[in-house]
Protein backbone atom coordinates (compact mmCIF):
# COMPACT_ATOMS: atom_id res chain seq x y z
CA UNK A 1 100.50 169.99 58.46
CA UNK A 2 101.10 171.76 61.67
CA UNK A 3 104.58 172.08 63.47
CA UNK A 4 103.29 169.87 66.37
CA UNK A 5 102.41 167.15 63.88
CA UNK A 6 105.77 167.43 62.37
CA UNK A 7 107.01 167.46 65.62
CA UNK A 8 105.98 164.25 66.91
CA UNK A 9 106.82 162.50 63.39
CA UNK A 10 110.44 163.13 64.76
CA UNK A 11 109.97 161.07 68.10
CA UNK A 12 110.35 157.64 69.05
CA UNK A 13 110.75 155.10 71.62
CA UNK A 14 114.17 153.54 72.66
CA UNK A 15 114.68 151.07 75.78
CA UNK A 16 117.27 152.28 78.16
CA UNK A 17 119.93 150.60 79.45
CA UNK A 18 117.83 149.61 82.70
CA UNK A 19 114.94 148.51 80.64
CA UNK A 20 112.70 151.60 80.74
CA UNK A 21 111.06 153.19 77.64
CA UNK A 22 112.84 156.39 76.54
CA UNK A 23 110.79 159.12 74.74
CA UNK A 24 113.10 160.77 71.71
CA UNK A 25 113.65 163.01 69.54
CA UNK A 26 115.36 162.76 66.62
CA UNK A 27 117.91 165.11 66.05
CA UNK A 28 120.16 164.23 63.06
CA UNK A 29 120.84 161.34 60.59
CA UNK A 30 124.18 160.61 59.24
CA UNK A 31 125.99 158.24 56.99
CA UNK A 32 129.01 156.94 58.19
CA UNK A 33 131.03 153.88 56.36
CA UNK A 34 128.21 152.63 54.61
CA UNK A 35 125.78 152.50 58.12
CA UNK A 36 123.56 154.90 58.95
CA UNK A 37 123.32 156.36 62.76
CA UNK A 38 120.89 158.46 64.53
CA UNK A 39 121.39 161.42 66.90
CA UNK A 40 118.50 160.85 69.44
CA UNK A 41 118.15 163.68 72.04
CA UNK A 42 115.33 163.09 75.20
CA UNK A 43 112.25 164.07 74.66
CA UNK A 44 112.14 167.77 76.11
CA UNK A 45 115.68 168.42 76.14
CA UNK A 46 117.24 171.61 74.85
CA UNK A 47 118.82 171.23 71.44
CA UNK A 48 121.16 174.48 72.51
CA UNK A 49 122.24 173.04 75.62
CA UNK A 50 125.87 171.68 75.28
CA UNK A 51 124.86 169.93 77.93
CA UNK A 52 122.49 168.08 76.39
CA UNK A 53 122.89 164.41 76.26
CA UNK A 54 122.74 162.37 72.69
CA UNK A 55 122.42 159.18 71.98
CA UNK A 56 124.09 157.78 69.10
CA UNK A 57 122.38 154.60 67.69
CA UNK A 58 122.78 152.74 63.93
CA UNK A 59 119.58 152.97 62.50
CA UNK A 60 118.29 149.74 60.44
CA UNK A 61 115.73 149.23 57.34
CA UNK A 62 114.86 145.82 57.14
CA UNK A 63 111.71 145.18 54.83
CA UNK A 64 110.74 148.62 54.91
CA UNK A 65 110.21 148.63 58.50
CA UNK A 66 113.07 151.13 60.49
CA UNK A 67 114.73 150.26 64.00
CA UNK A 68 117.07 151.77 66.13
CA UNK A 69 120.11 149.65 67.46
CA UNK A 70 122.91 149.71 70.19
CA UNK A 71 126.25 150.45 69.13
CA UNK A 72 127.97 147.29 70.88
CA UNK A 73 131.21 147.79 69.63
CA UNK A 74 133.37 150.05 70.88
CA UNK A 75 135.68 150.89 68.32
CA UNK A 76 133.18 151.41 66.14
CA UNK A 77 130.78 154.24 68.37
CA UNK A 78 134.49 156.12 68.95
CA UNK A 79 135.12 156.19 65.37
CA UNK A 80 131.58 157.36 64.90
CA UNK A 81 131.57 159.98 67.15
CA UNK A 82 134.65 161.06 65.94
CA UNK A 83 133.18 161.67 62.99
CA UNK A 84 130.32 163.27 64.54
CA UNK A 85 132.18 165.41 66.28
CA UNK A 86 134.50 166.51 63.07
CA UNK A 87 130.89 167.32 61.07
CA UNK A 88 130.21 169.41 64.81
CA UNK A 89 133.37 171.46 64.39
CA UNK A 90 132.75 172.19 60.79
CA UNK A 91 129.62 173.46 61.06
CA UNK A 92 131.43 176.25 63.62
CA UNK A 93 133.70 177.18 60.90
């Protein structure tokens, strides 16, 4: 399989806040109190730059078919980025 084919395995479409579709890549999975959550960087941006933005989403199965979700609580997307952001630090160590 080539890389580019691997490559676009990784992306998929989001709607934005403002309704329009939003190319992305996915950059990480992680399991957080029982829910999983995605790490979705736009399509073409730099996974070095700390300026990069993320989006953090819970990621669904339902019948074998996968979706991406809004965080709409806020408690909740703190506490998960917390933890994001603890697994970040670790890796530095």
């Amino acid at each position: 399989m080539s890389e580019e084919m691997q490559q676009d395995e990784n992306l998929v479409e989001i709607l934005s806040d403002d309704g329009q579709v939003l190319k992305c890549q996915i950059y990480d999975v992680v399991d957080f109190e029982e829910k999983t959550y995605a790490l979705l960087l736009p399509y073409g941006a730099d996974e070095e730059d700390d300026d990069s933005e993320v989006i953090v989403m819970e990621y669904i199965e339902d019948n074998e078919e996968g979706y991406f979700q809004n965080i709409d609580d806020e408690k909740e997307f703190q506490k998960v980025c917390e933890y994001i952001q603890s697994l970040s630090e670790e890796e530095d160590e």
